[in-house]
PDB file of N, CA and C in Angstrom:
ATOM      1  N   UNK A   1      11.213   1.204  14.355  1.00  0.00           N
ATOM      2  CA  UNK A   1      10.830   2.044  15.461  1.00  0.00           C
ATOM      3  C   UNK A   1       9.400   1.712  15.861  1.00  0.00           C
ATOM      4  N   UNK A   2       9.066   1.391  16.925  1.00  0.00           N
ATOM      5  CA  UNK A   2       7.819   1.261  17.878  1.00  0.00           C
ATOM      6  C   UNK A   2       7.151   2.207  17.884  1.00  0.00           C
ATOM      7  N   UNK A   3       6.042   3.085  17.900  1.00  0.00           N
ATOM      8  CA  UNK A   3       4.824   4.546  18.009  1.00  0.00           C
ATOM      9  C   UNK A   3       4.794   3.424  19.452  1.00  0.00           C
ATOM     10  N   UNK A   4       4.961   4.515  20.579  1.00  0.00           N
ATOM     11  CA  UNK A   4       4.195   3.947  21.656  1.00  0.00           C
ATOM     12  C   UNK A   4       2.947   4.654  21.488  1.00  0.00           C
ATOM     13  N   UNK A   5       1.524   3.885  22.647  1.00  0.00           N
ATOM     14  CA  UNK A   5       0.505   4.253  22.325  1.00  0.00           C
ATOM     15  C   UNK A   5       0.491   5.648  22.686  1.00  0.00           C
ATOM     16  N   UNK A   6      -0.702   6.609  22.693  1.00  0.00           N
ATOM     17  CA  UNK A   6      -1.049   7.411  23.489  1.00  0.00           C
ATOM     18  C   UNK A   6      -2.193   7.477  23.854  1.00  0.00           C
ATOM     19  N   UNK A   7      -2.879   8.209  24.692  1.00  0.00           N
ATOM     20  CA  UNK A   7      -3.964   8.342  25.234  1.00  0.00           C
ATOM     21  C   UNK A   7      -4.452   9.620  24.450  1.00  0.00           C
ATOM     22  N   UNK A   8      -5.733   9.825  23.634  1.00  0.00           N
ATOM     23  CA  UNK A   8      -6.147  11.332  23.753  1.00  0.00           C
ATOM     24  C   UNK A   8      -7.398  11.201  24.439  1.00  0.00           C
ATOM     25  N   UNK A   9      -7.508  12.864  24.364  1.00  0.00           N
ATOM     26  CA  UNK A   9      -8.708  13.005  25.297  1.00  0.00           C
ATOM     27  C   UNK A   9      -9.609  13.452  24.046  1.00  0.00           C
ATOM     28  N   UNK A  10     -10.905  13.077  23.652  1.00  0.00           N
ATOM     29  CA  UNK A  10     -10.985  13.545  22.709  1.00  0.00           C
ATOM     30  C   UNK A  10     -12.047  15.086  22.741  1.00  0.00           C
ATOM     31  N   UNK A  11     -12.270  15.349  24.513  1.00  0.00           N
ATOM     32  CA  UNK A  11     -12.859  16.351  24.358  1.00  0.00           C
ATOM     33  C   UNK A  11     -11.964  17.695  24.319  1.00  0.00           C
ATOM     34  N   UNK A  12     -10.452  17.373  24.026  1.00  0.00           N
ATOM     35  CA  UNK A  12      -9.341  18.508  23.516  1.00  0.00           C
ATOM     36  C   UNK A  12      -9.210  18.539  21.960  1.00  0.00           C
ATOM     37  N   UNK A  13      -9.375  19.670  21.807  1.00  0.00           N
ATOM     38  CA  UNK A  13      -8.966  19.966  19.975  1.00  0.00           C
ATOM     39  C   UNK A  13      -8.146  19.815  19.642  1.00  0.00           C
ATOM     40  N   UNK A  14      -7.095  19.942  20.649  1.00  0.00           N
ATOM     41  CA  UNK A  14      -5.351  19.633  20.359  1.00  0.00           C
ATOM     42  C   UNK A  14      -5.108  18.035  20.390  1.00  0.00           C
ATOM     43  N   UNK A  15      -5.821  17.293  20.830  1.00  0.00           N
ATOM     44  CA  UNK A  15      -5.190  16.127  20.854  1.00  0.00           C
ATOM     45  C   UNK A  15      -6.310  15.439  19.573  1.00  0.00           C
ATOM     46  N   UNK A  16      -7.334  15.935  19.648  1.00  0.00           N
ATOM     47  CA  UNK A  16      -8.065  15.154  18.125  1.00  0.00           C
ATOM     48  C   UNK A  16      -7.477  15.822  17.239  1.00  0.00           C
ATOM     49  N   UNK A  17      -6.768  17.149  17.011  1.00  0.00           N
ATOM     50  CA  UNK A  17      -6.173  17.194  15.839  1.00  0.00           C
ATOM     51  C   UNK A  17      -4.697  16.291  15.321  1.00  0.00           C
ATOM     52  N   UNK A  18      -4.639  16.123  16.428  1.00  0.00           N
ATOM     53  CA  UNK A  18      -3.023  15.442  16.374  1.00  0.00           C
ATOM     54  C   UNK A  18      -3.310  13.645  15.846  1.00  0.00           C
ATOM     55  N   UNK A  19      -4.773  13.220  16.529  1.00  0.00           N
ATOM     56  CA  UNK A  19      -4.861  11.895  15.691  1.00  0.00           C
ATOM     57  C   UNK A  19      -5.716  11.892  14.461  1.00  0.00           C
ATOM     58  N   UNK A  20      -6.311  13.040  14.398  1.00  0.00           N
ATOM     59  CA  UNK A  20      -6.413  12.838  12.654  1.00  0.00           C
ATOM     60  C   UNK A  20      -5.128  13.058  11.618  1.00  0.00           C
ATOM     61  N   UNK A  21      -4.577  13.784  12.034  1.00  0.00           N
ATOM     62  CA  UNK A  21      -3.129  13.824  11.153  1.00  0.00           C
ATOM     63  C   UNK A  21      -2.543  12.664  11.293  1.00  0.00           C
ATOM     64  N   UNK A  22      -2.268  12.210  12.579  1.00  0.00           N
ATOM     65  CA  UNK A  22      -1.380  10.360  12.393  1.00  0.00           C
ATOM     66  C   UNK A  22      -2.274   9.980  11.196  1.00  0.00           C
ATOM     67  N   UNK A  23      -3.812   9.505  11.559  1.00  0.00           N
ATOM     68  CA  UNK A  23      -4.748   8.843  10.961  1.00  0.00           C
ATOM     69  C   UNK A  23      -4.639   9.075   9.482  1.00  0.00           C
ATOM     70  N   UNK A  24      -4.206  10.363   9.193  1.00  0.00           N
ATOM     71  CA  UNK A  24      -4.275  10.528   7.983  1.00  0.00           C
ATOM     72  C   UNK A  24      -2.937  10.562   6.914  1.00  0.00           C
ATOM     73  N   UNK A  25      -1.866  10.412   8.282  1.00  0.00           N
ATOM     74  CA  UNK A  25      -0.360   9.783   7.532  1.00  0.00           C
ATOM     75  C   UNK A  25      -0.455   8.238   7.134  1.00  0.00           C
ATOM     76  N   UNK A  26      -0.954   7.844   8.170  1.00  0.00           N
ATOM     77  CA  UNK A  26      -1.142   6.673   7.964  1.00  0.00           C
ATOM     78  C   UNK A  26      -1.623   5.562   6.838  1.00  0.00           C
ATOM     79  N   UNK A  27      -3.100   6.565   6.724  1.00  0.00           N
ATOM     80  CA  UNK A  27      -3.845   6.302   5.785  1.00  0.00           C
ATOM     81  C   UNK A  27      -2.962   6.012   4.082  1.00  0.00           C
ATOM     82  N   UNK A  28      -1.371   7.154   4.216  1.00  0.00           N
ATOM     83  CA  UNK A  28      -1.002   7.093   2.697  1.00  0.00           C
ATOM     84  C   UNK A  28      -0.058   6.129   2.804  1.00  0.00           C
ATOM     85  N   UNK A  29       0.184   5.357   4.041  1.00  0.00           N
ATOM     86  CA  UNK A  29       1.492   4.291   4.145  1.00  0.00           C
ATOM     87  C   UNK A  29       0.887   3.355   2.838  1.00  0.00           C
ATOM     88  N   UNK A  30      -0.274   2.570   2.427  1.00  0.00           N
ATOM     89  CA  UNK A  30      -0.392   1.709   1.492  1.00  0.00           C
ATOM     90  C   UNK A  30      -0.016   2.798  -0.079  1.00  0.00           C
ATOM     91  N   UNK A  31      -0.348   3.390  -0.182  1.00  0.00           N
ATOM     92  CA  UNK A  31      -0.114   4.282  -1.460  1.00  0.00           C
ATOM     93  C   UNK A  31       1.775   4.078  -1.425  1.00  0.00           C
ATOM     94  N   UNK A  32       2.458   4.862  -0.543  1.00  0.00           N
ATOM     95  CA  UNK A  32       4.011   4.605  -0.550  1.00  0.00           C
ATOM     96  C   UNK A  32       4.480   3.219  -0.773  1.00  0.00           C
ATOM     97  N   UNK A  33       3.832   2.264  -0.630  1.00  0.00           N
ATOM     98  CA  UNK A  33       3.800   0.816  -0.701  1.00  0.00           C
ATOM     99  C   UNK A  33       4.115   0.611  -1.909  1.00  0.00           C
ATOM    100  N   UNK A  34       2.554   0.915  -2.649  1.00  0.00           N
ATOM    101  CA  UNK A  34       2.284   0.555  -4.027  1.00  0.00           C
ATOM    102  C   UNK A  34       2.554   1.315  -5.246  1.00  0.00           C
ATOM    103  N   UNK A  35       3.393   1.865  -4.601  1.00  0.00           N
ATOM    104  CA  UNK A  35       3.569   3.336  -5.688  1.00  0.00           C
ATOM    105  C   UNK A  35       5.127   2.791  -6.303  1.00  0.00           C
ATOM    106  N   UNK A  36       5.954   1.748  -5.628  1.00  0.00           N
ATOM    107  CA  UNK A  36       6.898   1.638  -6.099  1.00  0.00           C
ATOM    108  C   UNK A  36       6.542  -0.367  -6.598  1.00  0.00           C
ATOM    109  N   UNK A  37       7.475  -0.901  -8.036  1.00  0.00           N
ATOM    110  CA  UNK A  37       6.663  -2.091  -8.630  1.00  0.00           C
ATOM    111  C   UNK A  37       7.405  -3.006  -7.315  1.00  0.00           C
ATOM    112  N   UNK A  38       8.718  -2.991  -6.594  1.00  0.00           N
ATOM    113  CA  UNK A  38       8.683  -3.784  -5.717  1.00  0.00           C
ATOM    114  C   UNK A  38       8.149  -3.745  -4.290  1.00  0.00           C
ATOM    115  N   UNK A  39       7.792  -2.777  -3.845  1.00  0.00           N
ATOM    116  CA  UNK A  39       6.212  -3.070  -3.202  1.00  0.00           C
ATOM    117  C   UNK A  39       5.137  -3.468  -3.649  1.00  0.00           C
ATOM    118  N   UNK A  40       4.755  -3.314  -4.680  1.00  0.00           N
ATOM    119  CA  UNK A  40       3.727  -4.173  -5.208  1.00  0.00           C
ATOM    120  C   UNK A  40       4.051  -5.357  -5.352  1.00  0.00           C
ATOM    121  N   UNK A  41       5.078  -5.726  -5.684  1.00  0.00           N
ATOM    122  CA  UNK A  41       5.229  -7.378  -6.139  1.00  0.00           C
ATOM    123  C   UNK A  41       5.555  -7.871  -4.464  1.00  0.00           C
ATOM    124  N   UNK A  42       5.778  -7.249  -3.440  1.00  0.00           N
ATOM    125  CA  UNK A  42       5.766  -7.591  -2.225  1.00  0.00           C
ATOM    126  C   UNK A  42       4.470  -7.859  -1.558  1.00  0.00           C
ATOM    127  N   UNK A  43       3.768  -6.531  -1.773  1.00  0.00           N
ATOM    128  CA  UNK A  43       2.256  -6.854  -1.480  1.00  0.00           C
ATOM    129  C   UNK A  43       1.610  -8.029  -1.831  1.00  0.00           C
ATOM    130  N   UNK A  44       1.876  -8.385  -3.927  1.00  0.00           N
ATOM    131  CA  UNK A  44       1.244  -9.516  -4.154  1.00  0.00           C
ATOM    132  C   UNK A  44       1.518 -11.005  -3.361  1.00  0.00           C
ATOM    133  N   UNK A  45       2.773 -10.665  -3.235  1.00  0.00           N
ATOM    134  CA  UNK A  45       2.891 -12.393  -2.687  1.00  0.00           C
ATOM    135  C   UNK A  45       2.770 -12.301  -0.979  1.00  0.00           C
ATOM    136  N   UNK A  46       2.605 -11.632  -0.393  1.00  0.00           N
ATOM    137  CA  UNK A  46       1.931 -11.950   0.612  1.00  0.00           C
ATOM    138  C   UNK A  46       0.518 -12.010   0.688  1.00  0.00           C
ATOM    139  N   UNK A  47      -0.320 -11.490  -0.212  1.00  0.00           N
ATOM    140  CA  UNK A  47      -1.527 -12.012  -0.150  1.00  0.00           C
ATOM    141  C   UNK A  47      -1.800 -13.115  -1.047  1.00  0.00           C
ATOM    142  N   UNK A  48      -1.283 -13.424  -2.065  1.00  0.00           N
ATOM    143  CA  UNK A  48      -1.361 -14.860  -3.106  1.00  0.00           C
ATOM    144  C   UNK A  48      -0.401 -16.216  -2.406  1.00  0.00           C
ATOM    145  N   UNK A  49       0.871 -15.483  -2.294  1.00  0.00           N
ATOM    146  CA  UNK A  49       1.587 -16.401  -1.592  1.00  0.00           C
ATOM    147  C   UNK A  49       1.573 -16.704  -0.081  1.00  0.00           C
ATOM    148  N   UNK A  50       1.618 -15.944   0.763  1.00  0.00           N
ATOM    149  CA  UNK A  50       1.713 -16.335   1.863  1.00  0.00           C
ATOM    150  C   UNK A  50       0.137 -16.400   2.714  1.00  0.00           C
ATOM    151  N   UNK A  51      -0.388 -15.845   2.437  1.00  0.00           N
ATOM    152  CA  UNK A  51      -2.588 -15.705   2.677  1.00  0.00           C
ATOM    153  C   UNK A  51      -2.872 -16.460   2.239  1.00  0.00           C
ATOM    154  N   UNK A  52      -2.335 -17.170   0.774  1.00  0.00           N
ATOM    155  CA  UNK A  52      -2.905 -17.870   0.387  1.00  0.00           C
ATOM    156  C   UNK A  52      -4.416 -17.664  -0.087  1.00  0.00           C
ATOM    157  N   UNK A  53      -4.424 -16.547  -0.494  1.00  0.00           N
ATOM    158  CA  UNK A  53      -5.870 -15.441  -0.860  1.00  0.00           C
ATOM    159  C   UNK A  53      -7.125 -16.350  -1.567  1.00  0.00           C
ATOM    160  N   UNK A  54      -6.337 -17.184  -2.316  1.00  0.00           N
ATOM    161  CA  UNK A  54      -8.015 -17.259  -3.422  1.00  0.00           C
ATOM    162  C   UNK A  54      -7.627 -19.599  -3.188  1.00  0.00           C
ATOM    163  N   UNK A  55      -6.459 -19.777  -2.548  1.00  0.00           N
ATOM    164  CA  UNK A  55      -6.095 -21.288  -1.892  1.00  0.00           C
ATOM    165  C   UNK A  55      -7.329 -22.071  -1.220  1.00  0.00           C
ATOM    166  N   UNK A  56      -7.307 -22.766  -0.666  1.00  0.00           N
ATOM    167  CA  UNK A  56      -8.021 -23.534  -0.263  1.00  0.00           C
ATOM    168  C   UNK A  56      -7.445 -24.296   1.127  1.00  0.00           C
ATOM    169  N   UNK A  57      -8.313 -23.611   2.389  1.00  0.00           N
ATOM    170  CA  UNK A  57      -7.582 -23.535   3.864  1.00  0.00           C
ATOM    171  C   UNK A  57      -8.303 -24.800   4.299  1.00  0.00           C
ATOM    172  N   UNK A  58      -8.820 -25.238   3.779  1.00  0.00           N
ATOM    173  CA  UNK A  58      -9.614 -26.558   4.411  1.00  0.00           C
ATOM    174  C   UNK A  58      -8.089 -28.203   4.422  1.00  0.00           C
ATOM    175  N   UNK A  59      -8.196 -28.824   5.396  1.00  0.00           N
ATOM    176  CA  UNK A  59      -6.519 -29.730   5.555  1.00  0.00           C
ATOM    177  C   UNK A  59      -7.381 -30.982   6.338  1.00  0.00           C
ATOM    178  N   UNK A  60      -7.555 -31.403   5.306  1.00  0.00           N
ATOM    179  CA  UNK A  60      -8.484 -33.371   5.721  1.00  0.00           C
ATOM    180  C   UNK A  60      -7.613 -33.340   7.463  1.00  0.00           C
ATOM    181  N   UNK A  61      -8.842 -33.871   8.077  1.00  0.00           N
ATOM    182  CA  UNK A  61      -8.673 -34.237   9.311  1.00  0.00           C
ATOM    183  C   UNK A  61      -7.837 -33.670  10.230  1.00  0.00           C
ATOM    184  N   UNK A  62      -7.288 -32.143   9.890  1.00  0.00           N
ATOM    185  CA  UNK A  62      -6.655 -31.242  10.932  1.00  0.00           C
ATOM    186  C   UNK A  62      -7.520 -29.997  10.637  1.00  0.00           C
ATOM    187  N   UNK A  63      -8.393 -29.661  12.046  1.00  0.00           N
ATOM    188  CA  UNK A  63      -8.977 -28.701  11.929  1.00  0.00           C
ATOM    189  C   UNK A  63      -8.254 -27.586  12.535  1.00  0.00           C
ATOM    190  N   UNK A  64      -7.492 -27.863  13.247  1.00  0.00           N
ATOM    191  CA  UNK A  64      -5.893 -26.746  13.940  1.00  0.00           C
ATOM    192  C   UNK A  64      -5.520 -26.047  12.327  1.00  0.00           C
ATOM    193  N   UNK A  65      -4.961 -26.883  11.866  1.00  0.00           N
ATOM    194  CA  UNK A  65      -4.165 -25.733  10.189  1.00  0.00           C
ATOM    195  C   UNK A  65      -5.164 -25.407   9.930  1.00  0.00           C
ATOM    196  N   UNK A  66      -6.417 -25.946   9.306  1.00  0.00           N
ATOM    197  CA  UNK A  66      -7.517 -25.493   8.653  1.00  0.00           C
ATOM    198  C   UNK A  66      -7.923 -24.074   9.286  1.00  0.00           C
ATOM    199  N   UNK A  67      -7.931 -23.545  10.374  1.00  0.00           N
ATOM    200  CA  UNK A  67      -7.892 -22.315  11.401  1.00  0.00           C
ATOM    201  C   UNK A  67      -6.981 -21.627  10.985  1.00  0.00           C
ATOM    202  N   UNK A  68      -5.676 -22.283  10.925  1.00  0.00           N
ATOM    203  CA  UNK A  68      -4.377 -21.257  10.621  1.00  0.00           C
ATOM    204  C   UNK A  68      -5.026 -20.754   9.423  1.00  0.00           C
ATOM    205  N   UNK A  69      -4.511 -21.599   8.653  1.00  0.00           N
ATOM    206  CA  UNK A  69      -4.958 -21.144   6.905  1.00  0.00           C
ATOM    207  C   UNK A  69      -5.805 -20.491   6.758  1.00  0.00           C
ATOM    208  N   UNK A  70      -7.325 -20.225   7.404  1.00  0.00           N
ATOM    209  CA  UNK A  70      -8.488 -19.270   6.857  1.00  0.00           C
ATOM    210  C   UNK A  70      -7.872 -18.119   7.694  1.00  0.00           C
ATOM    211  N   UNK A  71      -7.328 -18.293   8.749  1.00  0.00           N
ATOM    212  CA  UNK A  71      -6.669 -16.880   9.222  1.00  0.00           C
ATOM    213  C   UNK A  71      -5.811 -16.025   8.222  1.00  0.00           C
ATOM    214  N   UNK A  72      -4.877 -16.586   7.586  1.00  0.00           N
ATOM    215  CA  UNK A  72      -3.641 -16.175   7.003  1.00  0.00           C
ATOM    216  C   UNK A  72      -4.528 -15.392   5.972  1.00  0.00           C
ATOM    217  N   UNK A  73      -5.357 -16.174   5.142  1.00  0.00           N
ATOM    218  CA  UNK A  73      -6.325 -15.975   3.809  1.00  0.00           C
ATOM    219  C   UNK A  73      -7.409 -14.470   4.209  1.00  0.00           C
ATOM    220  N   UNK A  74      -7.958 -14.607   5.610  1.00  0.00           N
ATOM    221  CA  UNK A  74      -8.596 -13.705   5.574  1.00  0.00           C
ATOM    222  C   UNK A  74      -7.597 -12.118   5.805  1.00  0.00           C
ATOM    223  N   UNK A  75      -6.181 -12.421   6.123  1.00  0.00           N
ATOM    224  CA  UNK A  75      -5.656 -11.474   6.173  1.00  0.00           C
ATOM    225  C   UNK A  75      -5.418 -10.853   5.127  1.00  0.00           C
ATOM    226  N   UNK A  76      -5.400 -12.067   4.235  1.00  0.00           N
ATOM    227  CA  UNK A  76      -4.951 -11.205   2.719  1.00  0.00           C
ATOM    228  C   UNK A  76      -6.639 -10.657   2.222  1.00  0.00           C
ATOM    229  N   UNK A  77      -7.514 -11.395   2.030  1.00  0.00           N
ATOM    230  CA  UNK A  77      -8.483 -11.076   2.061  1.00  0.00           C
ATOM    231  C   UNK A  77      -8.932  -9.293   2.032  1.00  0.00           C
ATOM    232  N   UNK A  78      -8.557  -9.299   3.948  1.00  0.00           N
ATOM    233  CA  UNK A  78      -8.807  -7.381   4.161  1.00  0.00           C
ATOM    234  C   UNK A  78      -7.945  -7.036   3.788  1.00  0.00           C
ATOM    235  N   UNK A  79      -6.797  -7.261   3.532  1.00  0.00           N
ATOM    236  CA  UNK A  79      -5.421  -5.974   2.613  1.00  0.00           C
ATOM    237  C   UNK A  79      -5.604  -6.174   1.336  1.00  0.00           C
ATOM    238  N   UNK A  80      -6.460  -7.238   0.995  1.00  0.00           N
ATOM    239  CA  UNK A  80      -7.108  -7.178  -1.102  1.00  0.00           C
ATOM    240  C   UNK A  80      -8.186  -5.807  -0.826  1.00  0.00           C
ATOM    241  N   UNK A  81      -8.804  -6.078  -0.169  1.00  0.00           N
ATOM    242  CA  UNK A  81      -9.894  -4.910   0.386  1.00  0.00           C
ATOM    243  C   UNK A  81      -9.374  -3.347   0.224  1.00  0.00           C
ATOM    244  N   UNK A  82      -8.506  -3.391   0.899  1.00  0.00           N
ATOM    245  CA  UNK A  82      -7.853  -1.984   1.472  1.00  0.00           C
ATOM    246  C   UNK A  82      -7.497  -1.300   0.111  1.00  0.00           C
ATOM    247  N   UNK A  83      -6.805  -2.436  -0.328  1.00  0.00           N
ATOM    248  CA  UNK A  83      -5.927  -1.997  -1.766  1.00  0.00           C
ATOM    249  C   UNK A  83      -6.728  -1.624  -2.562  1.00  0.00           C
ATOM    250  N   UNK A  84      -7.946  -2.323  -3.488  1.00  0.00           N
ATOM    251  CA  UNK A  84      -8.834  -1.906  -3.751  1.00  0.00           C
ATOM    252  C   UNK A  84      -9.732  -0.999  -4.395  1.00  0.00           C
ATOM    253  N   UNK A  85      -9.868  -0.272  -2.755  1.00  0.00           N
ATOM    254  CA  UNK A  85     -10.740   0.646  -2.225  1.00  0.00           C
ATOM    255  C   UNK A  85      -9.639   2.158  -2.293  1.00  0.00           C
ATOM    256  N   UNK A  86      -8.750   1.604  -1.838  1.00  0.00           N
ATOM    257  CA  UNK A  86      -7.673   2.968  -1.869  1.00  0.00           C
ATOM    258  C   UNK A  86      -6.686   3.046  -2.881  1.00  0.00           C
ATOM    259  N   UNK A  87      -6.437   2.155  -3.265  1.00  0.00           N
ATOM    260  CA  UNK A  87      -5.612   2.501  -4.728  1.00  0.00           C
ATOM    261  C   UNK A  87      -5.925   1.222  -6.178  1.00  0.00           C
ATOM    262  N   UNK A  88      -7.145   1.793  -6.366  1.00  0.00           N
ATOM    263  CA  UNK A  88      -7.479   0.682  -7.513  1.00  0.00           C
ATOM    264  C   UNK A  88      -6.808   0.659  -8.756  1.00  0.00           C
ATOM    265  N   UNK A  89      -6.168   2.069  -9.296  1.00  0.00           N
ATOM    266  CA  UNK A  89      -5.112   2.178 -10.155  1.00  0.00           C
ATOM    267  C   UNK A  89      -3.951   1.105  -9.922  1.00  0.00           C
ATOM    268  N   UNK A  90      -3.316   1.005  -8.919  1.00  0.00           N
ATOM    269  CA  UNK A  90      -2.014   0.457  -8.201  1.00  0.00           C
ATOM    270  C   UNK A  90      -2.319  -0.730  -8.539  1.00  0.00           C
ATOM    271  N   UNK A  91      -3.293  -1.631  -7.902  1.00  0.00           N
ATOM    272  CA  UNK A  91      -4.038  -2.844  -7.193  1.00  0.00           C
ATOM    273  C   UNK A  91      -3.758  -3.511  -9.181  1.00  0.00           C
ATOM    274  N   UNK A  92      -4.133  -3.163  -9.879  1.00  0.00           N
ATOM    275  CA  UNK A  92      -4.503  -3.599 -11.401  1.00  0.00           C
ATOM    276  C   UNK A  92      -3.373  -3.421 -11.733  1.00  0.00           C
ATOM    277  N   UNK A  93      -2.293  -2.445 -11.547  1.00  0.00           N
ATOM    278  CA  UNK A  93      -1.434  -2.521 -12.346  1.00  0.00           C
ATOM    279  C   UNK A  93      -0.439  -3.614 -11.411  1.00  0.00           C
ATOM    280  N   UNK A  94      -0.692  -3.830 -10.285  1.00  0.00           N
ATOM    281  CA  UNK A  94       0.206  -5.182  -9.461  1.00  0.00           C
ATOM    282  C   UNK A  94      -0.100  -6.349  -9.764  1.00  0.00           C
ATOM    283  N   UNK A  95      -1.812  -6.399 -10.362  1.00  0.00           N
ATOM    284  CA  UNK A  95      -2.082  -7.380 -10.863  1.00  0.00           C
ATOM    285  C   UNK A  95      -1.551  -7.807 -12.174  1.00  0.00           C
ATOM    286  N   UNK A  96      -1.297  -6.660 -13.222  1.00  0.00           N
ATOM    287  CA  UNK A  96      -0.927  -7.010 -14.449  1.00  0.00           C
ATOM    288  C   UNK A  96       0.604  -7.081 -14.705  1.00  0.00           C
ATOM    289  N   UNK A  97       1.233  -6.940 -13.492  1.00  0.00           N
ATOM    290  CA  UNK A  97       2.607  -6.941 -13.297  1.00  0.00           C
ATOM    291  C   UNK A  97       3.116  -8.362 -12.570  1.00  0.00           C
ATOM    292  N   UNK A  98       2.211  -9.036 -11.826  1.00  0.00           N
ATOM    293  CA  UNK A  98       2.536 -10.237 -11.179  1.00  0.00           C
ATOM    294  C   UNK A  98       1.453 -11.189 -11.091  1.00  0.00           C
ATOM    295  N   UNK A  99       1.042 -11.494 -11.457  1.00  0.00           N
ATOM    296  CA  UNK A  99      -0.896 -12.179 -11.921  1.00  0.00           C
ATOM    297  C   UNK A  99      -0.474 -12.792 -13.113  1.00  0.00           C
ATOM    298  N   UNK A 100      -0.925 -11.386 -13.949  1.00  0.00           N
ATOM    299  CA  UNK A 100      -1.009 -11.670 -15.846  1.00  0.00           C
ATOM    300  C   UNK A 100      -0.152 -11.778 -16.215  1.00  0.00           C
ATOM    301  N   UNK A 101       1.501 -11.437 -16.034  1.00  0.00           N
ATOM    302  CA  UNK A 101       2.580 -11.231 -16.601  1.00  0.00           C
ATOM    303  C   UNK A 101       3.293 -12.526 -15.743  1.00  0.00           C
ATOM    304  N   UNK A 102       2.715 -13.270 -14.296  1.00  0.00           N
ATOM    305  CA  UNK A 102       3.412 -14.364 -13.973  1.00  0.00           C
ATOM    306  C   UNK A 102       4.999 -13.702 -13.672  1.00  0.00           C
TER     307      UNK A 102
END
């Protein structure tokens, strides 16, 4: 399902209350993620595997991929960030579940 956008106004109380509540559903979508081990092991390999997180984006004499690749990497990069910062419990135990345990 698509959220189309909306517009608020933010000098209405009714409509800033309504995007701090999205903002703050939102906010627990990574927790529902990581709260179960195959979201975590999903999470990991898109940032190890497919970001290519801690890889090496540099590609002799194509500076086109070399672009792709630090893109992909910095994506994983800010969702290593996110994770982190918001669920550092989770983040360690995804690590010791698909990292350390391989």
């Amino acid at each position: 399902m698509v959220k189309r956008l909306s517009v608020y106004d933010s000098s209405n109380p009714e409509h800033v209350a309504a995007a701090q509540k999205d903002m703050q559903d939102r906010d627990k979508d990574i927790v529902f993620i990581m709260a179960q081990p195959r979201g975590r092991r999903w999470v990991y390999d898109l940032i190890w595997g497919k970001c290519h997180k801690d890889g090496i984006s540099h590609v002799p004499i194509d500076k086109e991929s070399t672009s792709f690749n630090e893109g992909a990497r910095s994506v994983g990069s800010a969702l290593e960030v996110v994770l982190r910062a918001e669920t550092p419990k989770m983040y360690m135990k995804m690590l010791e579940e698909n990292h350390f345990n391989g």
